[in-house]
Structure formats: structure tokens, C-alpha cells
C-alpha atoms as a PDB file:
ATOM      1  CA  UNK A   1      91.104 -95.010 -62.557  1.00  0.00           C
ATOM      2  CA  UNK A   2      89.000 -94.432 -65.670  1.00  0.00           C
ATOM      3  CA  UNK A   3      87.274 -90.786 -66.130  1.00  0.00           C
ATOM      4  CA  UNK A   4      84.975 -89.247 -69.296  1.00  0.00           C
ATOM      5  CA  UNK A   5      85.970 -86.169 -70.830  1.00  0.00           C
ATOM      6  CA  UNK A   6      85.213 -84.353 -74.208  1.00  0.00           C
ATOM      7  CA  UNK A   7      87.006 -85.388 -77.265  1.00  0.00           C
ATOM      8  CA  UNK A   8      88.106 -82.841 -80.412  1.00  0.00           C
ATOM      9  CA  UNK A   9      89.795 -85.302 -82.965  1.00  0.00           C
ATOM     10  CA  UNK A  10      92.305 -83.443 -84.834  1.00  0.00           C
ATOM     11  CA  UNK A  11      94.439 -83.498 -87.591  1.00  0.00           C
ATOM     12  CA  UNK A  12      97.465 -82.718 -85.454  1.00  0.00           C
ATOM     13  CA  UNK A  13      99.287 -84.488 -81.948  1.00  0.00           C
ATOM     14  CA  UNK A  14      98.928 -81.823 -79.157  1.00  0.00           C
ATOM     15  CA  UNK A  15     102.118 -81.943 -76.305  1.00  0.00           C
ATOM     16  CA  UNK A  16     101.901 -81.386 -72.677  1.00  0.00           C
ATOM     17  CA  UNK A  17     103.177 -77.921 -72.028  1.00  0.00           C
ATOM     18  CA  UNK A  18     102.302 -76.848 -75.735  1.00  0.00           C
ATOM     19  CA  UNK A  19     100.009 -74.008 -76.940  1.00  0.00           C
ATOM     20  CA  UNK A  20      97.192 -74.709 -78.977  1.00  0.00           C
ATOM     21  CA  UNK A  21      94.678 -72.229 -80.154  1.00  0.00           C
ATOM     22  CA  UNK A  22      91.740 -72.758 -81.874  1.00  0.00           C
ATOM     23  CA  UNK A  23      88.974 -71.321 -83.819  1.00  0.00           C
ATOM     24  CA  UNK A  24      86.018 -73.025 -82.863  1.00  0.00           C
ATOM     25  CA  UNK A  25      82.856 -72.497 -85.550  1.00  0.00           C
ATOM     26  CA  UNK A  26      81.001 -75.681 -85.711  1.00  0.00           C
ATOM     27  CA  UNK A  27      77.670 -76.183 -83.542  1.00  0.00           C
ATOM     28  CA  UNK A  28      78.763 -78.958 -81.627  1.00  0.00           C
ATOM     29  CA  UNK A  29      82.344 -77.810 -80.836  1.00  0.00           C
ATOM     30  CA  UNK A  30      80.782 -74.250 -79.778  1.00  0.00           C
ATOM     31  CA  UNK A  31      78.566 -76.247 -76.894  1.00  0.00           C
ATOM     32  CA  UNK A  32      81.769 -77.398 -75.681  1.00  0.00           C
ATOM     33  CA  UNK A  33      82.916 -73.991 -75.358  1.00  0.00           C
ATOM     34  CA  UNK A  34      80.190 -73.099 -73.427  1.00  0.00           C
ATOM     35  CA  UNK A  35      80.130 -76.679 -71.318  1.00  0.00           C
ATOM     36  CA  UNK A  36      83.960 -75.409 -70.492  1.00  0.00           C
ATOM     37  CA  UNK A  37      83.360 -71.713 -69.791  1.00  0.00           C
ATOM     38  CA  UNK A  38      80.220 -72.462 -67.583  1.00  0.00           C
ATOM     39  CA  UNK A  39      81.945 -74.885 -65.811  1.00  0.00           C
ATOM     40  CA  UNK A  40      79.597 -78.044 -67.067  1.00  0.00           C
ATOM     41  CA  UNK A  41      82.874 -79.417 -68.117  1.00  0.00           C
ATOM     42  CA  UNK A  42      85.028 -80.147 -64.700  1.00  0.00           C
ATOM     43  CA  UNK A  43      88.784 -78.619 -64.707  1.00  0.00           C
ATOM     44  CA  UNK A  44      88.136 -76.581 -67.934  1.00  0.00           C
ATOM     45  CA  UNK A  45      89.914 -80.024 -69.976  1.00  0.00           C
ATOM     46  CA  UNK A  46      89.148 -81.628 -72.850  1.00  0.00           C
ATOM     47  CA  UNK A  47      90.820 -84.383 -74.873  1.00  0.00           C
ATOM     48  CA  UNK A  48      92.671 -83.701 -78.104  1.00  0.00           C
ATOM     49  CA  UNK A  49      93.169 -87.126 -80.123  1.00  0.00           C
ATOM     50  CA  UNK A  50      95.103 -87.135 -83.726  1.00  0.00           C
ATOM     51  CA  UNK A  51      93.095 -88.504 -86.384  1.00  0.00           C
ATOM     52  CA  UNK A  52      94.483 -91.595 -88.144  1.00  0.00           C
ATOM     53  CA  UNK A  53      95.284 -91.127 -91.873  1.00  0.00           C
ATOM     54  CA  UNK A  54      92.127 -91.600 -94.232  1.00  0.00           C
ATOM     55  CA  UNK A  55      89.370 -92.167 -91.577  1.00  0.00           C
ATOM     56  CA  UNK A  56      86.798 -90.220 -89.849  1.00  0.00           C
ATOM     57  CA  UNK A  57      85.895 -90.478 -86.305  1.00  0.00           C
ATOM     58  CA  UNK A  58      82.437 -89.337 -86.960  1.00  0.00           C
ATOM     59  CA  UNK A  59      82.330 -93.109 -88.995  1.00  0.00           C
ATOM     60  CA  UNK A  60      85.262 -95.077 -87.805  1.00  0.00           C
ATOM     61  CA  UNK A  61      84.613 -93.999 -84.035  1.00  0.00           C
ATOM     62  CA  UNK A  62      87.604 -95.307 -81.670  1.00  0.00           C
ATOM     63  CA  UNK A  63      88.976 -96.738 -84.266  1.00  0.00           C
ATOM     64  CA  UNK A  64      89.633 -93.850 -86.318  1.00  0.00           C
ATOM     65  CA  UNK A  65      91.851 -92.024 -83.502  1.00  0.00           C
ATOM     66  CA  UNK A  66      95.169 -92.491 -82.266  1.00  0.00           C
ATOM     67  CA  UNK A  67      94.786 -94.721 -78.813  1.00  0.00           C
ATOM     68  CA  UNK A  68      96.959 -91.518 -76.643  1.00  0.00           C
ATOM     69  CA  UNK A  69      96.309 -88.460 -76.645  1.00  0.00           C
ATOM     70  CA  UNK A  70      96.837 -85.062 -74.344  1.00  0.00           C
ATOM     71  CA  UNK A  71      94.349 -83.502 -72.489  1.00  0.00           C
ATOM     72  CA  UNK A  72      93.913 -79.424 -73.557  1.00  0.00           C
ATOM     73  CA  UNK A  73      93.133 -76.969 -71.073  1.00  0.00           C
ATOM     74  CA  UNK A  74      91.367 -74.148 -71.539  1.00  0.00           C
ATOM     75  CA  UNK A  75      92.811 -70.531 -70.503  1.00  0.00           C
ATOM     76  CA  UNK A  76      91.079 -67.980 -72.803  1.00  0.00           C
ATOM     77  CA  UNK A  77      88.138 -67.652 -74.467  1.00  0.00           C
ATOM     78  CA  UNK A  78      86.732 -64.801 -76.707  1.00  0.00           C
ATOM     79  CA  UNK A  79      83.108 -64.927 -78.550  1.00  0.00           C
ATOM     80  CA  UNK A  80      82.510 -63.550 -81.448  1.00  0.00           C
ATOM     81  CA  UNK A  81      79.428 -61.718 -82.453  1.00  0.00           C
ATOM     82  CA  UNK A  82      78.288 -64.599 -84.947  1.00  0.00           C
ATOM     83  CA  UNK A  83      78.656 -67.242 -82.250  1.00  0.00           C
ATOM     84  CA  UNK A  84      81.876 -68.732 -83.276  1.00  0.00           C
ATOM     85  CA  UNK A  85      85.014 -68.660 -80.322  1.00  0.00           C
ATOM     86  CA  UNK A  86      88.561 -68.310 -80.688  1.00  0.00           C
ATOM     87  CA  UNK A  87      90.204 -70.291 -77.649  1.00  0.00           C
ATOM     88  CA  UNK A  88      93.985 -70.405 -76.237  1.00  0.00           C
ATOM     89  CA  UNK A  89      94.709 -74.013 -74.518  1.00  0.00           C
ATOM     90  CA  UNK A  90      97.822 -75.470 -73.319  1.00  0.00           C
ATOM     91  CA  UNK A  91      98.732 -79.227 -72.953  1.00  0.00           C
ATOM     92  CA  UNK A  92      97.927 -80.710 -70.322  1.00  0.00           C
ATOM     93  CA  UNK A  93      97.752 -84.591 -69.364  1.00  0.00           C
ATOM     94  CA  UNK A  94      98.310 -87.725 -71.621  1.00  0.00           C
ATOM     95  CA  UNK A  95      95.652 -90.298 -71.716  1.00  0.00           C
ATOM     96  CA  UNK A  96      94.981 -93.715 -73.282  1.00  0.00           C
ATOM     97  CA  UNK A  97      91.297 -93.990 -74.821  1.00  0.00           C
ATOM     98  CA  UNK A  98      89.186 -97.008 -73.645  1.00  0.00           C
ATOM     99  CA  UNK A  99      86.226 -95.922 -75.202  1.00  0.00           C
ATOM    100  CA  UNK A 100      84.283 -93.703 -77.228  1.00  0.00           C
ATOM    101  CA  UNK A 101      80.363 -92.270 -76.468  1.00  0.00           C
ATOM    102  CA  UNK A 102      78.923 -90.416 -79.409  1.00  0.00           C
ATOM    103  CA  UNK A 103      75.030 -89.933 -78.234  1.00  0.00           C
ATOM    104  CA  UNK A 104      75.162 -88.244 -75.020  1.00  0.00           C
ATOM    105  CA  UNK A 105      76.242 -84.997 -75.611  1.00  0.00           C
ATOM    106  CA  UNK A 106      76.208 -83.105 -78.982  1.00  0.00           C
ATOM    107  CA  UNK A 107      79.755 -83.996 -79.393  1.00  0.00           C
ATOM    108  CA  UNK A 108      82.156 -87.066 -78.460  1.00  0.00           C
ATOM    109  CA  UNK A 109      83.422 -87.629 -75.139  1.00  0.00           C
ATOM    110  CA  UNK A 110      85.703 -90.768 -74.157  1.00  0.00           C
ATOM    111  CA  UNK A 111      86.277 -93.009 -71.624  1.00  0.00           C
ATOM    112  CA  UNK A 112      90.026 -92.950 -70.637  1.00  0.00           C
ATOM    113  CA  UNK A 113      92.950 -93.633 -68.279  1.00  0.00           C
ATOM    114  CA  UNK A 114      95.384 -91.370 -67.718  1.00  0.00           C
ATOM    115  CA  UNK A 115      99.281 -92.059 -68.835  1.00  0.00           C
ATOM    116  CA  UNK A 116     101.707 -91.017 -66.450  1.00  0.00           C
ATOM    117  CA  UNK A 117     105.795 -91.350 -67.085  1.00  0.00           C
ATOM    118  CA  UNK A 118     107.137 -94.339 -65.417  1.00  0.00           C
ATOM    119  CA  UNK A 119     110.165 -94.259 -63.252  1.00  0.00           C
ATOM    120  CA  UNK A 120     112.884 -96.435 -65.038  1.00  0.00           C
ATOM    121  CA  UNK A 121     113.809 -99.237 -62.589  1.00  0.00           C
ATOM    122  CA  UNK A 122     117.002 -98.767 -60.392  1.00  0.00           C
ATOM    123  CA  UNK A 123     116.839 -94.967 -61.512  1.00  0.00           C
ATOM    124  CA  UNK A 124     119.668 -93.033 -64.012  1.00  0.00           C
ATOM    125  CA  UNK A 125     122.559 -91.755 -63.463  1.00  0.00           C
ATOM    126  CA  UNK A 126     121.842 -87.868 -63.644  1.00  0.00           C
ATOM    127  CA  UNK A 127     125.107 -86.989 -65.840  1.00  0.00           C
ATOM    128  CA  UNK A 128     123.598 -89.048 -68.537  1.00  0.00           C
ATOM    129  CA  UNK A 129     120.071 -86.896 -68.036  1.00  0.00           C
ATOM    130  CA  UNK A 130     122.186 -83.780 -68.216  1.00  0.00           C
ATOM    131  CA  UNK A 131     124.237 -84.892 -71.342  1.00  0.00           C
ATOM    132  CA  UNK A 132     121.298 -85.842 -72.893  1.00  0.00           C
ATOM    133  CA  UNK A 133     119.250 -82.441 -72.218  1.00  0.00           C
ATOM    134  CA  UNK A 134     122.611 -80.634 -73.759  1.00  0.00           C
ATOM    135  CA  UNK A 135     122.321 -82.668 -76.960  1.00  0.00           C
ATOM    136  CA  UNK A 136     118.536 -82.492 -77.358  1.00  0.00           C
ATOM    137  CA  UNK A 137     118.828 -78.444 -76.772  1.00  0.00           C
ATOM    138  CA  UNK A 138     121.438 -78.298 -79.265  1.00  0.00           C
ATOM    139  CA  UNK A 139     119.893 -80.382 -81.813  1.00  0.00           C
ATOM    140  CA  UNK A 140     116.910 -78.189 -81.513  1.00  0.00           C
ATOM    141  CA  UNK A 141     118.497 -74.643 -81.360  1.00  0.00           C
ATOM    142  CA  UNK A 142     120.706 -76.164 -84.846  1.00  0.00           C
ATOM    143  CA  UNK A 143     116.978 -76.870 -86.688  1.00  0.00           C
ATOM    144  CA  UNK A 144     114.886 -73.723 -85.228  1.00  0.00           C
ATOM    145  CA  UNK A 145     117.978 -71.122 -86.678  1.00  0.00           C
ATOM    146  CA  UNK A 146     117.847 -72.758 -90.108  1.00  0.00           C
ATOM    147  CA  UNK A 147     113.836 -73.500 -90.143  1.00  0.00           C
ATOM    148  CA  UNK A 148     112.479 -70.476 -88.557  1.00  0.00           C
ATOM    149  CA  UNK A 149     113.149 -65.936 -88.377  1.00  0.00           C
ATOM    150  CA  UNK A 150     114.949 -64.866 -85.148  1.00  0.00           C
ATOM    151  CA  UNK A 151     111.786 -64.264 -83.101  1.00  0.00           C
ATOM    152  CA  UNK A 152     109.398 -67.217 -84.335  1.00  0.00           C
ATOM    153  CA  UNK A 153     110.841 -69.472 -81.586  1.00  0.00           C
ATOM    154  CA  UNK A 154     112.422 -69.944 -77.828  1.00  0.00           C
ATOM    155  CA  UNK A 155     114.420 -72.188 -75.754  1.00  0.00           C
ATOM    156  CA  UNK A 156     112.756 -73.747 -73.056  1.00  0.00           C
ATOM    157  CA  UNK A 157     114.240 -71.963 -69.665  1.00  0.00           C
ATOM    158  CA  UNK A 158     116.855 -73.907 -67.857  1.00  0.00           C
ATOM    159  CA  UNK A 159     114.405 -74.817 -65.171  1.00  0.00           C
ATOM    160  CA  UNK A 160     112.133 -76.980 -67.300  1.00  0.00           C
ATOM    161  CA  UNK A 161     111.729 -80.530 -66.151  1.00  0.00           C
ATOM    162  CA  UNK A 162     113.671 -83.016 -67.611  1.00  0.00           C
ATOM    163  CA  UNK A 163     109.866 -84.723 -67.853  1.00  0.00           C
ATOM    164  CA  UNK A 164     108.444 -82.233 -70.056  1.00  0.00           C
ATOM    165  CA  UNK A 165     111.498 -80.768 -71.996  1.00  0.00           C
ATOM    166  CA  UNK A 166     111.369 -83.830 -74.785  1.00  0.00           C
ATOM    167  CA  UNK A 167     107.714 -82.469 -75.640  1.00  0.00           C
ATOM    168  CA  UNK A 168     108.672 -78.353 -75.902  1.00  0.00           C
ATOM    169  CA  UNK A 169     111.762 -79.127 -78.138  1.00  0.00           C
ATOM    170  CA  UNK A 170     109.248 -81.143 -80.491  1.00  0.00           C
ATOM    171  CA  UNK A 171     107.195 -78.392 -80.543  1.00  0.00           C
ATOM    172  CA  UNK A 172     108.803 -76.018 -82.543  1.00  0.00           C
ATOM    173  CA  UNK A 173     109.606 -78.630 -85.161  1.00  0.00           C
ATOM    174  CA  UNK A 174     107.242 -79.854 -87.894  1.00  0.00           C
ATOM    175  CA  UNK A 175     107.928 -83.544 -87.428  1.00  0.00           C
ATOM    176  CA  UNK A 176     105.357 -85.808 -89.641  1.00  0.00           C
ATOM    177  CA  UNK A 177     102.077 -87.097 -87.433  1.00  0.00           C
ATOM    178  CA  UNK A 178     103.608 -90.248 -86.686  1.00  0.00           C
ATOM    179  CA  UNK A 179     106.462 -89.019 -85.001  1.00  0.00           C
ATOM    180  CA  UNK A 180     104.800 -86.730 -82.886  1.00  0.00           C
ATOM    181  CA  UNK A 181     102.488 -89.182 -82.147  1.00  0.00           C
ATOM    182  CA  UNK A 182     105.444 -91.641 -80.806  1.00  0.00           C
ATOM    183  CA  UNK A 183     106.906 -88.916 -78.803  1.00  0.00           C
ATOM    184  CA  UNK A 184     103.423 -88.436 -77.148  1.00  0.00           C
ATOM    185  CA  UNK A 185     103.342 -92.515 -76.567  1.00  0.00           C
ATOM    186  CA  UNK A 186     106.689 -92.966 -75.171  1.00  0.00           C
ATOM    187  CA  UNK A 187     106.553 -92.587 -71.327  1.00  0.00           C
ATOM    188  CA  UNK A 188     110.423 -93.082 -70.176  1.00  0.00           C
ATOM    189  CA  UNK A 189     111.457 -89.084 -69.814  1.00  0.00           C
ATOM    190  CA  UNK A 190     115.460 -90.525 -70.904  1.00  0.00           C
ATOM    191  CA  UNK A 191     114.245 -92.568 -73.497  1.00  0.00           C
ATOM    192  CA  UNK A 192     112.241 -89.157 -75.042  1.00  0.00           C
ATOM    193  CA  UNK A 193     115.103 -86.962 -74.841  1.00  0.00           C
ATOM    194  CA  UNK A 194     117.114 -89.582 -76.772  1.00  0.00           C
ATOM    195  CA  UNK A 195     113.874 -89.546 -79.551  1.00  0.00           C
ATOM    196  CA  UNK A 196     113.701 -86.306 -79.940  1.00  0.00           C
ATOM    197  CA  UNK A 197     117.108 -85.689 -80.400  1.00  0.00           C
ATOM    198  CA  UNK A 198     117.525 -87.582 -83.124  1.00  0.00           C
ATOM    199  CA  UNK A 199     114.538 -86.488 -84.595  1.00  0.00           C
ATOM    200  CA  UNK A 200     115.708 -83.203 -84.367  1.00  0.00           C
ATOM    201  CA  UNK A 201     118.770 -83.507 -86.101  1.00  0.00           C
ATOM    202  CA  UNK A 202     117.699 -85.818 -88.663  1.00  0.00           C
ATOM    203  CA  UNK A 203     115.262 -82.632 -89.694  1.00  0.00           C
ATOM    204  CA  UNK A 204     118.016 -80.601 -89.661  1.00  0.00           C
ATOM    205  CA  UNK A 205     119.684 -82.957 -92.416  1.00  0.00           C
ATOM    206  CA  UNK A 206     116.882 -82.540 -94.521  1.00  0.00           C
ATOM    207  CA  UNK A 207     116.653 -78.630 -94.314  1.00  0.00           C
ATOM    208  CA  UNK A 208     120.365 -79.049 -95.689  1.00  0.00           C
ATOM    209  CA  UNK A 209     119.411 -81.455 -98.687  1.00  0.00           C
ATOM    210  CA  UNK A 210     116.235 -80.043 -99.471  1.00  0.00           C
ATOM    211  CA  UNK A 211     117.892 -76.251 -99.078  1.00  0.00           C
ATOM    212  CA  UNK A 212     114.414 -75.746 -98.167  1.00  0.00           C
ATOM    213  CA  UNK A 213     112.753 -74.274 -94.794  1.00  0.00           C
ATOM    214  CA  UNK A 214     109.032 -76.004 -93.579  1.00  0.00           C
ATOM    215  CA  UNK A 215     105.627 -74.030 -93.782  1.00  0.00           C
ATOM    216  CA  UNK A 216     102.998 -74.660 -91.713  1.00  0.00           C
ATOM    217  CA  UNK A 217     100.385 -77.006 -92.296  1.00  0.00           C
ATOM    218  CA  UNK A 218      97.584 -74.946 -93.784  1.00  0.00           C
ATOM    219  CA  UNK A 219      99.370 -71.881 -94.601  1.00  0.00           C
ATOM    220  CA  UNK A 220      98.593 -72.582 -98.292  1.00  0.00           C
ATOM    221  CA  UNK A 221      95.195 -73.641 -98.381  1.00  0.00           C
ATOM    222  CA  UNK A 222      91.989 -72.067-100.093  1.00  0.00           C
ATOM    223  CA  UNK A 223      89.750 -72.942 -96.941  1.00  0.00           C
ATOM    224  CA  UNK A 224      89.611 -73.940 -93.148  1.00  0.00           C
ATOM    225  CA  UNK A 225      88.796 -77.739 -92.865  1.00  0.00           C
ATOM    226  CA  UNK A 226      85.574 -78.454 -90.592  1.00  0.00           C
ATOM    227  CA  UNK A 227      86.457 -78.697 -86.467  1.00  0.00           C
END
């Protein structure tokens, strides 16, 4: 069934399960921060899309996004005294986008269905899930020891869902768009772990060539880009 939500195109590919704050200065992203704390919004969720490479969704529209994104929902929000809000969201539910309205509200909202993981036919044999969960958290404890300080990153607890571990491994690594965005897409939970896996390790590899550790996108630049 299709619903509307809010849209905030980004330059990034948010996971479900994965923390995302943001600083929130221009106009038509602060109304959304109201719409969300005042309830105007339903469920306190709004849809994060990634931006393709060299377009604008303010001129491209639908076609300037990714087709799947994640839904972010909102769990703190402080105002500050010039108007602006810094929020904390988490990940929430993937969606495809069917549609994009740009004159209703002072920013975009979308018309989507929501992207569940399918159930692989005939089921899987549960030693293979566990073998591949062992080799997906070893591949990512190998790249966060050589990438990040003792302290800038955690294992996801041994409880964590088979469903949702493929996306919090992913999120401590700084895989290019396009992978992340292919992670978000793929909706067989096995097939995911096996993804980010080798993902994972093939980061790893490059650490080792480059003898180089990644920074964080922005942490060099002169100025905040616009929301």
C-alpha cells in the first residue's frame, strides 16, 4: 500500500538501525522539524533518499534520487536560539519512491511503498546463516581495528537479527555511495551478509595498500553544504 511522507535528499545512504544526526538550518527543513515535533508529521518519520551524482532534486525531481531509500525517525530534538535544530534519528524502514510532490508543503514529500525483506523460497539452512554472521563480524572487526581508535566503534550485540546485522556492520565502514546504496536495495537478509562481507574485507585490502586510514566525508571542508 502506497503512503506520503517527507523527503530530505542527501548526499549520503542512511541504514535501518543506523544513527543519523543532523543539523537542520534551512527554512524549509526547519518546518519539518516542527511538522515532526508537533506531531503534523504521523510516526515522527521522514524519508532520507541519496542524491544521484551531479544532479539536484530541487531540478531533476525523482529523477535526481536514488529509487530506495530508509525512512529516519526522529528521537531528539534541540532548538537553538537562532531557529536552527540539531536532531538525533535512527533508521527506520526502507521504501521504494513512486513519486515526488514539490508544491504542497514547503519542502518535498513522496509517494512510496514500503520494501520489506523477502523470505528466500524453501528457507536456509541456519548453519550457513550462522557461518555467514561469523565471517561478516570478522571481516568487520579486521577493518574497524585498522580504520578507526579503540572507542570510535562497536560490535553489534549477539542478539541482533540476522535481518538487520548486514546494515550495522556497513555502518561503521566508509564504503563509496554506490555500495551503500546496493546494500540498502538488496532485500535477501543471506544474500546481504554475503555483500557486506566482502565489502568489508575488500576495504580492509585497501587500508593495507594505501597504508592509509579513511576520514570522514566533510571533515576537511571550509563550509557546511546547504540541507
Amino acid at each position: 500500500m502506497a503512503a506520503t511522507i517527507p523527503l530530505f535528499p542527501l548526499g549520503t545512504v542512511l541504514m535501518p538501525g543506523a544513527a543519523l544526526p543532523l543539523h537542520i538550518f534551512e527554512p524549509r527543513y526547519r518546518q519539518l522539524t516542527v511538522d515532526l515535533i508537533t506531531g503534523t508529521v504521523p510516526d515522527n518519520e521522514f524519508g532520507v533518499v541519496a542524491v544521484r551524482e551531479g544532479h539536484s532534486p530541487d531540478r531533476s525531481g525523482a529523477a535526481g534520487m536514488h529509487q530506495v531509500g530508509c525512512t529516519a525517525v526522529l528521537l531528539d530534538a534541540r532548538r537553538l536560539p537562532d531557529g536552527r535544530y540539531d536532531i538525533v534519528t535512527r533508521g527506520g524502514r526502507r521504501f521504494r519512491l513512486l513519486d515526488v510532490d514539490r508544491d504542497s508543503r514547503s519542502y518535498m514529500c513522496g509517494t512510496v511503498e514500503f520494501l520489506p525483506d523477502r523470505t528466500p523460497t524453501g528457507g536456509t539452512d541456519p548453519r550457513l546463516v550462522t557461518m555467514l554472521e561469523q565471517a561478516a563480524r570478522a571481516a568487520h572487526r579486521s577493518y574497524c581495528s585498522t580504520a578507526w581508535r579503540t572507542g570510535d566503534w562497536s560490535e553489534p550485540g549477539g542478539d541482533t537479527p540476522t535481518a538487520e546485522l548486514a546494515h550495522l556492520l556497513a555502518e561503521d565502514c566508509l564504503l563509496p555511495l554506490t555500495d551503500r546504496q546496493d546494500l540498502l536495495e538488496q532485500t535477501d537478509p543471506v544474500q546481504r551478509l554475503r555483500e557486506v562481507r566482502r565489502l568489508l574485507a575488500r576495504e580492509r585490502g585497501l587500508l593495507d595498500r594505501l597504508r592509509a586510514v579513511p576520514a570522514p566525508h566533510g571533515t576537511f571542508a571550509d563550509e557546511h553544504s546547504l540541507n
